[in-house]
C-alpha atoms as a PDB file:
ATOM      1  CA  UNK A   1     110.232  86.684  95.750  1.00  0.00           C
ATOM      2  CA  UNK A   2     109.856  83.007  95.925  1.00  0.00           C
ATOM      3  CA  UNK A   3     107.005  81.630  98.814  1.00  0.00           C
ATOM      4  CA  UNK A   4     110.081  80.519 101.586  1.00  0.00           C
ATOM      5  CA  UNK A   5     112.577  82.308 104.031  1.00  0.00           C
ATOM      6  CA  UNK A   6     115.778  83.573 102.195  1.00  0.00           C
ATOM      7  CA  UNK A   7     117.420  81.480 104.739  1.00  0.00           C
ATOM      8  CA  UNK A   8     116.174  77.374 103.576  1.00  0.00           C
ATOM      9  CA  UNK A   9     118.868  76.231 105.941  1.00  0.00           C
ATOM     10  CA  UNK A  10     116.838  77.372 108.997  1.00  0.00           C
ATOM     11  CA  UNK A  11     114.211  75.818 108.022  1.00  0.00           C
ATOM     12  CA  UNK A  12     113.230  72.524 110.405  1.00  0.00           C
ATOM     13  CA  UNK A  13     110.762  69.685 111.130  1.00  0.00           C
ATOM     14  CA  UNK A  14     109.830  69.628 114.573  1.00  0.00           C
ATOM     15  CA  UNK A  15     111.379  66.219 115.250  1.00  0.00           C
ATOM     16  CA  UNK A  16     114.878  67.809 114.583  1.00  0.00           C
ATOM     17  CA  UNK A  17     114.244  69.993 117.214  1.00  0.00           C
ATOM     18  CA  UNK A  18     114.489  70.019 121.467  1.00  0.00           C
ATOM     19  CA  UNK A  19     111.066  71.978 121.834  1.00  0.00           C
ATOM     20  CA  UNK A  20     109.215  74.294 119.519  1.00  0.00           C
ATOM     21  CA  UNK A  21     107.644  77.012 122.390  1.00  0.00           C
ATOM     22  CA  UNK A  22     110.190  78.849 123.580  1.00  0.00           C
ATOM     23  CA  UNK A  23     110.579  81.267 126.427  1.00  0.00           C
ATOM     24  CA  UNK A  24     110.283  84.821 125.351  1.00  0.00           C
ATOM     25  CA  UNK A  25     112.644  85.682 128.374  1.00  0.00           C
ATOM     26  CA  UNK A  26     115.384  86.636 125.890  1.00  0.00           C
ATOM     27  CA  UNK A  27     113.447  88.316 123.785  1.00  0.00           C
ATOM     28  CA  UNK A  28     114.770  91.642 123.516  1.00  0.00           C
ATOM     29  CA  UNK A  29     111.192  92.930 122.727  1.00  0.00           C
ATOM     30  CA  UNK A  30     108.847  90.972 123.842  1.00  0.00           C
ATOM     31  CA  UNK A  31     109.737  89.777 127.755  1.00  0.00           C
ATOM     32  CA  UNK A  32     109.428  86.806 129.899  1.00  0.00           C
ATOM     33  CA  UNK A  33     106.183  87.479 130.996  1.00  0.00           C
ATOM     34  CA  UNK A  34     102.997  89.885 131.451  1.00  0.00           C
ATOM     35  CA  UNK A  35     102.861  92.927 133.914  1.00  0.00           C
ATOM     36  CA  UNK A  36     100.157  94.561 132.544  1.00  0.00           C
ATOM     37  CA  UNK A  37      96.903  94.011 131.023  1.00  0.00           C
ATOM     38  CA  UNK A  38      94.630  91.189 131.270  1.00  0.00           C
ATOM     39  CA  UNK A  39      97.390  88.117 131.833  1.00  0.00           C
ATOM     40  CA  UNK A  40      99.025  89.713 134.284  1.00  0.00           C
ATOM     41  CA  UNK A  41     101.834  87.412 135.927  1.00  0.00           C
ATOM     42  CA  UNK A  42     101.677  84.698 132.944  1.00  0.00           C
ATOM     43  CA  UNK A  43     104.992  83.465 131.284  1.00  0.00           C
ATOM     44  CA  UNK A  44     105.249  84.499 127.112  1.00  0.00           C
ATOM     45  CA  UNK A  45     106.757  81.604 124.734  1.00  0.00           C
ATOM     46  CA  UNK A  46     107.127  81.829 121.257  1.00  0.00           C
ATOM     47  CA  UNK A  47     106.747  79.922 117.944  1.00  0.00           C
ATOM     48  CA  UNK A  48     108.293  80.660 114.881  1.00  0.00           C
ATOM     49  CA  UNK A  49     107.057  79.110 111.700  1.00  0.00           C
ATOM     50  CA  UNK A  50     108.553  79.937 108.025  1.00  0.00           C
ATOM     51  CA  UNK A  51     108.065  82.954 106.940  1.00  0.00           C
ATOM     52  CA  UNK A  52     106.284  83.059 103.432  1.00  0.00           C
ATOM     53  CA  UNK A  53     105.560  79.682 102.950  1.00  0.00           C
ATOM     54  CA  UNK A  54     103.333  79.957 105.787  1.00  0.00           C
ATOM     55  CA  UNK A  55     102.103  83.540 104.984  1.00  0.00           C
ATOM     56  CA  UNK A  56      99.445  84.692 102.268  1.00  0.00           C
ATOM     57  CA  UNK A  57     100.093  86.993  99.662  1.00  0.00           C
ATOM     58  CA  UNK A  58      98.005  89.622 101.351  1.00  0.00           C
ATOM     59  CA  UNK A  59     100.617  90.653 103.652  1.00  0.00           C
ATOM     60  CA  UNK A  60     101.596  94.207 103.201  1.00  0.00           C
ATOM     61  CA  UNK A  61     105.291  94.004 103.717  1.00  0.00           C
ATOM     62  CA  UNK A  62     105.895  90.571 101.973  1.00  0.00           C
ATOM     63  CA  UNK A  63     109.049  91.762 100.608  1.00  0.00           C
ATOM     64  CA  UNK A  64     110.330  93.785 103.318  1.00  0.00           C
ATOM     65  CA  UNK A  65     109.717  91.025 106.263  1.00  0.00           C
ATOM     66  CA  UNK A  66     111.902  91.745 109.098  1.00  0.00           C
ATOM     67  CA  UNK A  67     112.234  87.911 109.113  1.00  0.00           C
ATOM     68  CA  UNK A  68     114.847  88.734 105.753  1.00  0.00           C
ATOM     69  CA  UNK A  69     117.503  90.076 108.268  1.00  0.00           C
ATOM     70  CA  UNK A  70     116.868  87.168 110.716  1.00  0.00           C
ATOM     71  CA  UNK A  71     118.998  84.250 110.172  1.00  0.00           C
ATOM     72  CA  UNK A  72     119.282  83.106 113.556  1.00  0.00           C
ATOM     73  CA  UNK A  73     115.779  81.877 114.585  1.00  0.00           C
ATOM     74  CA  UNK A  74     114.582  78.276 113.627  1.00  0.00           C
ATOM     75  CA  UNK A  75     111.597  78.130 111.336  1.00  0.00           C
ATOM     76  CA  UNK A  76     109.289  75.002 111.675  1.00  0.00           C
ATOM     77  CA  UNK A  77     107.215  73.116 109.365  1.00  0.00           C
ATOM     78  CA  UNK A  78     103.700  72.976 109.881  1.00  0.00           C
ATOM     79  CA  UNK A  79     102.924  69.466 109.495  1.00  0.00           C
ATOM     80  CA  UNK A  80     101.815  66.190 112.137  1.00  0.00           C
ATOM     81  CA  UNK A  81     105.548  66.537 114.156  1.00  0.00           C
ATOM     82  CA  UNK A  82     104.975  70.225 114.682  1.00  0.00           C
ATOM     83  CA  UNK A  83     100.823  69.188 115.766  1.00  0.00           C
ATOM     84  CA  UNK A  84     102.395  66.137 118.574  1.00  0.00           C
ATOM     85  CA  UNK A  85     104.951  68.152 119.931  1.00  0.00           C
ATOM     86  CA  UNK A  86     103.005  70.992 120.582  1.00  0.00           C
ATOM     87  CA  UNK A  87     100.271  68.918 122.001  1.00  0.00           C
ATOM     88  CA  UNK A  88     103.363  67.542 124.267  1.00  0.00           C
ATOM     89  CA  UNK A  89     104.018  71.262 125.274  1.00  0.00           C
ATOM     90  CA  UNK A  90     101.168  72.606 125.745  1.00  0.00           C
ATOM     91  CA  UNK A  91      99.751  69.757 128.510  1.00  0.00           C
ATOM     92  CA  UNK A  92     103.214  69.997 130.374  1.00  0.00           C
ATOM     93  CA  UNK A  93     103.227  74.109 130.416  1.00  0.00           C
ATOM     94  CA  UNK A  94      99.298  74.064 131.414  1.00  0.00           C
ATOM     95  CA  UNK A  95     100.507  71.752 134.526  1.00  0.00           C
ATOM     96  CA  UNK A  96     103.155  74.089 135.151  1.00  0.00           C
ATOM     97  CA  UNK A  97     101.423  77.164 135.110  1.00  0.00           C
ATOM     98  CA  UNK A  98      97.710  79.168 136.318  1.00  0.00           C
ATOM     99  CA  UNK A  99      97.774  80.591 132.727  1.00  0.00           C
ATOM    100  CA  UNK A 100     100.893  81.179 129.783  1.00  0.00           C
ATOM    101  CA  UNK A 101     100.861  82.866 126.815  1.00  0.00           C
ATOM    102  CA  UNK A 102     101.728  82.002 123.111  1.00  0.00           C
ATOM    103  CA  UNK A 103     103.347  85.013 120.565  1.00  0.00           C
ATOM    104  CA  UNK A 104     101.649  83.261 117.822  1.00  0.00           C
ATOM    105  CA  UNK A 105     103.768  83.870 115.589  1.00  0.00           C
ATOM    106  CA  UNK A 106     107.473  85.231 115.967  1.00  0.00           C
ATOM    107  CA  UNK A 107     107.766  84.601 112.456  1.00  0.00           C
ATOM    108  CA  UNK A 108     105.238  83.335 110.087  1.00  0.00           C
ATOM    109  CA  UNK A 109     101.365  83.287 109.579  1.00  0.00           C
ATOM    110  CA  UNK A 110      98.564  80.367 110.434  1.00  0.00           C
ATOM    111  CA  UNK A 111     100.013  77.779 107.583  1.00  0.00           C
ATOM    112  CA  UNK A 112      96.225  76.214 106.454  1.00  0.00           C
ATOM    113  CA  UNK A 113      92.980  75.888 108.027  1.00  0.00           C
ATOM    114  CA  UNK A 114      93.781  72.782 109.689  1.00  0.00           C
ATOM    115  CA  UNK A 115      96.447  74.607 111.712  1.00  0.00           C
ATOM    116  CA  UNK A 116      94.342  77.422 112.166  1.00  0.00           C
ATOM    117  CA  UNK A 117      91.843  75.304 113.574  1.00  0.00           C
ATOM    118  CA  UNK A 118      94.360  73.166 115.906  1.00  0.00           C
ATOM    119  CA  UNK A 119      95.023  76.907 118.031  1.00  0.00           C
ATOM    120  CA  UNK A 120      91.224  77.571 117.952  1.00  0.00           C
ATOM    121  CA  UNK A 121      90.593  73.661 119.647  1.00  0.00           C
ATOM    122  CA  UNK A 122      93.406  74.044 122.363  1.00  0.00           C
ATOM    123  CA  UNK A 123      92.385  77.728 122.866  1.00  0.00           C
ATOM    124  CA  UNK A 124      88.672  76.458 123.552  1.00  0.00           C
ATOM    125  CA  UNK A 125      89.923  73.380 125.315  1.00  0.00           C
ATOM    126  CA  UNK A 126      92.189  74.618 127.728  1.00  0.00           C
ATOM    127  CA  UNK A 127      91.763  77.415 130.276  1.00  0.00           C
ATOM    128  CA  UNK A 128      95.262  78.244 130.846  1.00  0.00           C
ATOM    129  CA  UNK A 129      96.726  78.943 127.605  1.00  0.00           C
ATOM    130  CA  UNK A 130      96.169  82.213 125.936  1.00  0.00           C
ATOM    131  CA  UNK A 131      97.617  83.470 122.565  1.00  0.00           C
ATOM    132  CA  UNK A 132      98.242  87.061 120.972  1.00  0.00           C
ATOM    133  CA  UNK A 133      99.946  87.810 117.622  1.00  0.00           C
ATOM    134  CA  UNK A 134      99.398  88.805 114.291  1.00  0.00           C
ATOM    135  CA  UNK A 135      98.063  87.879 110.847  1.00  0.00           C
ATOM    136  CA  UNK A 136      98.038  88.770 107.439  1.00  0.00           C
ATOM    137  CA  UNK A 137      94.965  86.792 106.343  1.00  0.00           C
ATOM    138  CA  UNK A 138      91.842  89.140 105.022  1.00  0.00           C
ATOM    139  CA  UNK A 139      88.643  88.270 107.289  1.00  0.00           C
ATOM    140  CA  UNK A 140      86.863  87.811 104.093  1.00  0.00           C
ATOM    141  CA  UNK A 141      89.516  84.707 103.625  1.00  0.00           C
ATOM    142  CA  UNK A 142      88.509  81.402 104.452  1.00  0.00           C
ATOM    143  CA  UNK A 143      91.743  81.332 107.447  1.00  0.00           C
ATOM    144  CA  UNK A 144      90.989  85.179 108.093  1.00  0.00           C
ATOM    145  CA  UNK A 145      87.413  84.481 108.736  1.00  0.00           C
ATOM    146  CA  UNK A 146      88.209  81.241 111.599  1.00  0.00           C
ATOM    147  CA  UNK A 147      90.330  83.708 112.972  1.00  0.00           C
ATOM    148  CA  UNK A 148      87.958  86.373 113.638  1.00  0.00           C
ATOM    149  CA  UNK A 149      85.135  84.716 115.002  1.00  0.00           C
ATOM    150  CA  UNK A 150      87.327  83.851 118.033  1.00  0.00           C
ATOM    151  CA  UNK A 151      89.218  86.933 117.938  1.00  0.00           C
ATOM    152  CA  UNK A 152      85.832  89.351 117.285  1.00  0.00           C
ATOM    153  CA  UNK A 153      85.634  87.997 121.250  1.00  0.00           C
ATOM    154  CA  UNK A 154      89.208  89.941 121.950  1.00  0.00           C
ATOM    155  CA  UNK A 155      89.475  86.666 124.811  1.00  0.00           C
ATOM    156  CA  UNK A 156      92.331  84.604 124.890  1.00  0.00           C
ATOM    157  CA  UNK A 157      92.588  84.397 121.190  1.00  0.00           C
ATOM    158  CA  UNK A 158      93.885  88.219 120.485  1.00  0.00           C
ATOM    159  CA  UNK A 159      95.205  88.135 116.866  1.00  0.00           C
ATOM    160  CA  UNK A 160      95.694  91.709 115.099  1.00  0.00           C
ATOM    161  CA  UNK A 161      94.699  91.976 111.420  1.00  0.00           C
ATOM    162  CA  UNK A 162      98.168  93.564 109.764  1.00  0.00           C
ATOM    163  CA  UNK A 163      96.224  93.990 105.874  1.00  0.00           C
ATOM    164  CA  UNK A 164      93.062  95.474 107.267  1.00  0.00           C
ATOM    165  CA  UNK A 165      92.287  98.915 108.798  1.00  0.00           C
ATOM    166  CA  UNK A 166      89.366  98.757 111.166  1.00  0.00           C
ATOM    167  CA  UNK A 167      89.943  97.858 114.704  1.00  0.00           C
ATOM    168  CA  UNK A 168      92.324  95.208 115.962  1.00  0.00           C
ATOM    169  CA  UNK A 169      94.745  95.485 112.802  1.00  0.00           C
ATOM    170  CA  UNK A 170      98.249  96.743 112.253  1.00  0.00           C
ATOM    171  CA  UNK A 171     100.205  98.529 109.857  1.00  0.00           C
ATOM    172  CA  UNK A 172     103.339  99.869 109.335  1.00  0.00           C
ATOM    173  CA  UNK A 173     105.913 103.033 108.698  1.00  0.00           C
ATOM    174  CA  UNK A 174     108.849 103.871 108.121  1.00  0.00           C
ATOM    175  CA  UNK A 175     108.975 106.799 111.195  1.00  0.00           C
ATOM    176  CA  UNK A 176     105.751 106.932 113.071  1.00  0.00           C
ATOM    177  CA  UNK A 177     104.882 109.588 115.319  1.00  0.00           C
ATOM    178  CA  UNK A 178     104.688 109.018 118.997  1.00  0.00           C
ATOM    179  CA  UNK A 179     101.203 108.498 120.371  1.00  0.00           C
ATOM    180  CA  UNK A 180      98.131 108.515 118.618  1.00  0.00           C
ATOM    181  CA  UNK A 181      97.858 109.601 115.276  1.00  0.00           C
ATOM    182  CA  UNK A 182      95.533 109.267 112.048  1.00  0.00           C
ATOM    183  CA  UNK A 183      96.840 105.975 111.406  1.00  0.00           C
ATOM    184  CA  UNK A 184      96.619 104.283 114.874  1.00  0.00           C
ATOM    185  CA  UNK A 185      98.427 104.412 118.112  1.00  0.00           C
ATOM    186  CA  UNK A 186     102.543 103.881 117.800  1.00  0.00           C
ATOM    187  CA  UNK A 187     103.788 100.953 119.424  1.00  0.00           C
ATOM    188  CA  UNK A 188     105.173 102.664 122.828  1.00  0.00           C
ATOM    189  CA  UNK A 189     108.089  99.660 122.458  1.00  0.00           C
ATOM    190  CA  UNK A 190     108.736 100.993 118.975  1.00  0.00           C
ATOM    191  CA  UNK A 191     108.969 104.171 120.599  1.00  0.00           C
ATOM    192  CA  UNK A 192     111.149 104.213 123.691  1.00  0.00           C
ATOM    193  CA  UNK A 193     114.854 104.332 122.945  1.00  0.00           C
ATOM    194  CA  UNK A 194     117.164 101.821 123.810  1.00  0.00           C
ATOM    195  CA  UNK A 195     119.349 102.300 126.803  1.00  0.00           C
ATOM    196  CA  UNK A 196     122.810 104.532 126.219  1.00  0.00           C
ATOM    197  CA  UNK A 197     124.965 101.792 128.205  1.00  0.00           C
ATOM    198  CA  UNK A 198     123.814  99.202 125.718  1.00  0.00           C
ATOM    199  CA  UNK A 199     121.447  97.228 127.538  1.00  0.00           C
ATOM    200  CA  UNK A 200     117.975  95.899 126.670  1.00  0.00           C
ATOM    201  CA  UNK A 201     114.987  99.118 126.922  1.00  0.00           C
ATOM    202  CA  UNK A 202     113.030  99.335 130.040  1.00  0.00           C
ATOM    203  CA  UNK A 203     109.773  99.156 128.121  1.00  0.00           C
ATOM    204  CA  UNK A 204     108.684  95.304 126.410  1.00  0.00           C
ATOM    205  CA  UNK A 205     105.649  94.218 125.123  1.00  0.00           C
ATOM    206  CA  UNK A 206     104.988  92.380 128.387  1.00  0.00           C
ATOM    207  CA  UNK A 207     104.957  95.552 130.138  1.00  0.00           C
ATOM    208  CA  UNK A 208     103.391  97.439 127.969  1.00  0.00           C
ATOM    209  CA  UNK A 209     100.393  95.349 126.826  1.00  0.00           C
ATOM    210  CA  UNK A 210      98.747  98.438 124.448  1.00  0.00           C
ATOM    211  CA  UNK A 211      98.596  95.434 122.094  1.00  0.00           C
ATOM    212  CA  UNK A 212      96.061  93.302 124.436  1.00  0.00           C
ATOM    213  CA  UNK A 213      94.355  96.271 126.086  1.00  0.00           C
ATOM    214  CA  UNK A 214      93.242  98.429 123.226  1.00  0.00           C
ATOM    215  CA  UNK A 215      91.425  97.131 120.342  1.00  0.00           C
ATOM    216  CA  UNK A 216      92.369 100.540 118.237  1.00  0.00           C
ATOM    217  CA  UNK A 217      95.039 100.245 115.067  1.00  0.00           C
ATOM    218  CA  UNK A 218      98.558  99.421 116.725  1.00  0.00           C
ATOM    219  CA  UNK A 219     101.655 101.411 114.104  1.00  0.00           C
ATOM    220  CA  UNK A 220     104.910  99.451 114.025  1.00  0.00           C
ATOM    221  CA  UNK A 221     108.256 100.980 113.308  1.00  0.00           C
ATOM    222  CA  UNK A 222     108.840  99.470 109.447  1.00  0.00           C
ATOM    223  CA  UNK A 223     112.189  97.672 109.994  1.00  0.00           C
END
């Protein structure tokens, strides 16, 4: 499989684009904001980068991504527009807010070290904004290993390891068990079933927050 989405015509600078964080508010899975664990009451937005071309070839499901039956989200480049808008975002969300959260990354992985690097500065920098997500980078990589110095500190840089199998990493299965198991603990939003009357599931990761709270292997639902 070639190293960019199946879907090139999604794929957009950030100057094409109204804003590039997004409110997770219609997020099916994720939620508009935290009601448990440690950022309780703090809005969630969203960034989406291109899958593959942005992701190393140490992630585990490369050629299953979710992301291939996704057409709908925009994926943007990581390059200088993506750096100044965010840098536009990020001041006016700070003013808005006591604290907000960033799902880093809905789709996609940290692009290069200099991106990498740009999250750990504004992370550092600025006391309101958190971030949570997930990578594919080894720590023994030159990205994976900026990534777990701040994340070692499970602070406001929380990012899960999905290709390693110690503590604060992921993996994936076709039908996990519920609760904890030899592999790690099931994603409780994997878990719960969807409503009967068709509307969204109680249960989203903003009030769940096992992802935040433990630091024990979290099991995703392979979709």
């Amino acid at each position: 499989m070639e190293d960019r989405p199946l879907f090139k015509d999604q794929v957009l600078d950030a100057s094409e684009v109204d804003r590039v964080l997004i409110p997770a508010s219609n997020n099916c899975k994720l939620g508009s904001h935290w009601s448990k664990g440690p950022w309780i009451g703090a809005p969630i937005y969203t960034l989406t980068l291109a899958e593959r071309s942005t992701c190393p070839r140490t992630c585990p499901v490369r050629e299953a991504c979710m992301d291939n039956h996704m057409h709908w989200p925009v994926r943007l480049i990581a390059n200088d527009a993506l750096y100044e808008k965010l840098e536009s975002e990020i001041k006016l969300l700070s003013a808005l807010y006591g604290m907000f959260t960033v799902r880093l990354h809905q789709l996609g992985d940290f692009a290069d070290e200099t991106y990498t690097r740009f999250w750990l500065n504004k992370v550092h920098a600025i006391p309101e904004l958190a971030t949570f997500g997930f990578t594919a980078h080894l720590k023994s990589s030159k990205i994976g290993a900026l990534i777990e110095e701040s994340s070692y500190l499970w602070d406001r840089f929380r990012i899960r390891f999905s290709a390693e199998t110690d503590e604060r990493s992921t993996t994936v299965m076709i039908a996990p068990p519920i609760g904890r198991h030899r592999a790690g603990i099931t994603c409780p939003v994997d878990a719960a079933p969807p409503k009967r009357d068709g509307k969204p599931r109680d249960l989203k990761c903003g009030s769940c927050g096992l992802c935040l709270t433990s630091r024990e292997p979290i099991v995703f639902k392979l979709h």
